[in-house]
C-alpha atoms as a PDB file:
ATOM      1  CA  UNK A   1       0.000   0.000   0.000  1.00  0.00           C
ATOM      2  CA  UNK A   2       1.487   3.178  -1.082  1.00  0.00           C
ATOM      3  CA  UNK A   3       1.823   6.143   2.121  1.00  0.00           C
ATOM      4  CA  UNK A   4      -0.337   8.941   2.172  1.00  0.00           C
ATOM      5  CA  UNK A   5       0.891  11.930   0.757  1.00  0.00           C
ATOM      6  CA  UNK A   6       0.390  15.855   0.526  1.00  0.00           C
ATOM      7  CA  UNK A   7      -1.707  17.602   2.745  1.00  0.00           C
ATOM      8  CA  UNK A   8      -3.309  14.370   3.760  1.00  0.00           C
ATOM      9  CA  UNK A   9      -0.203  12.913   5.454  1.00  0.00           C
ATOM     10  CA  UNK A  10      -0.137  16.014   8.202  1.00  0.00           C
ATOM     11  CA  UNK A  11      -3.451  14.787   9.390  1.00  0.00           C
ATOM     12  CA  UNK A  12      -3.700  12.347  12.363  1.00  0.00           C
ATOM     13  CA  UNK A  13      -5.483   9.821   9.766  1.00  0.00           C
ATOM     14  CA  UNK A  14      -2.626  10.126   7.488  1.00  0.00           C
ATOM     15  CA  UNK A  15       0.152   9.761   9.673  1.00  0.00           C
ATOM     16  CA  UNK A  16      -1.589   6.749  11.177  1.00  0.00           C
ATOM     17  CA  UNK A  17      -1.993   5.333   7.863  1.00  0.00           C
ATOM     18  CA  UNK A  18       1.079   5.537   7.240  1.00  0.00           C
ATOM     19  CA  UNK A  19       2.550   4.297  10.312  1.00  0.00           C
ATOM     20  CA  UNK A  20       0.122   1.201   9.713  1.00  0.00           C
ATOM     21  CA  UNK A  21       1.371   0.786   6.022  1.00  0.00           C
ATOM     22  CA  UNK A  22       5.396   0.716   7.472  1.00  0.00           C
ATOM     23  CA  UNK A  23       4.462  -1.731   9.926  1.00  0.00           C
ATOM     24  CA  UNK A  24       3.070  -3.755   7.713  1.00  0.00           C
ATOM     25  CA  UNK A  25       5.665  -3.549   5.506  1.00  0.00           C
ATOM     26  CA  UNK A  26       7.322  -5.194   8.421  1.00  0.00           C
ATOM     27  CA  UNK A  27       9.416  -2.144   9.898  1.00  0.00           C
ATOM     28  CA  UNK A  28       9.856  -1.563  13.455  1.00  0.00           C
ATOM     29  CA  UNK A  29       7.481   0.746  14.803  1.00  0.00           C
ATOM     30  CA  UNK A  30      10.186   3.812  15.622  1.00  0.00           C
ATOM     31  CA  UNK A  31      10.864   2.858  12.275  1.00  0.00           C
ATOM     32  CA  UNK A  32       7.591   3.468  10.476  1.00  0.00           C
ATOM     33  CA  UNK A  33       7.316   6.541  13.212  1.00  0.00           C
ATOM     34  CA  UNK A  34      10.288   8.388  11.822  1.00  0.00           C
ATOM     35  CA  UNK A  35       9.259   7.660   7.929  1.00  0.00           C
ATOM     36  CA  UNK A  36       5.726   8.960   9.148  1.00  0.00           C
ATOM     37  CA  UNK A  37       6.923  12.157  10.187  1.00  0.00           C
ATOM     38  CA  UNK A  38       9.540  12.246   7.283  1.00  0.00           C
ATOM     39  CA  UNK A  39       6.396  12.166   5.160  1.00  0.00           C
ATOM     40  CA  UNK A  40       4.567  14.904   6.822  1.00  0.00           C
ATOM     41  CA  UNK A  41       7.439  17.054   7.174  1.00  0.00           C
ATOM     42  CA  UNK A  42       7.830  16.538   3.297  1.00  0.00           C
ATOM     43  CA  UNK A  43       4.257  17.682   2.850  1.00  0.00           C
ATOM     44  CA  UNK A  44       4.580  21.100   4.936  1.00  0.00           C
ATOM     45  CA  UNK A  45       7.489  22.355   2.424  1.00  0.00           C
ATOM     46  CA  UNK A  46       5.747  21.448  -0.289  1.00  0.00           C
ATOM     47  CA  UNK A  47       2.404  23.249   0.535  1.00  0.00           C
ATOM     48  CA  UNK A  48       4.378  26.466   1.636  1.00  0.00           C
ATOM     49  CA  UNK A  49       6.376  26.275  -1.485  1.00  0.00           C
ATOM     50  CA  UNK A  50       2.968  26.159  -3.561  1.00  0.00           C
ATOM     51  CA  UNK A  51       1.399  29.753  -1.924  1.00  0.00           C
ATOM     52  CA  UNK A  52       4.324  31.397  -3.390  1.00  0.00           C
END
């Protein structure tokens, strides 16, 4: 299952999604943590980027 991205991945829905998706994966769960907020990070700079 692909992760959530964009604006949808800063939402607690997202990131839980894609926590759930890592784990499934079979990552650790710090693991899947980290890439979750990786992925939301990733989203903010893109969205500020876009008001410009």
């Amino acid at each position: 299952m692909p992760l959530v991205k964009g604006a949808k991945a800063k939402s607690r829905k997202g990131f839980s999604a894609n926590v759930k998706a890592e784990m499934d994966a079979g990552k650790k769960q710090s693991q899947a943590v980290a890439i979750a907020y990786a992925m939301s990070r990733k989203s903010k700079t893109k969205d500020k980027n876009k008001h410009k």
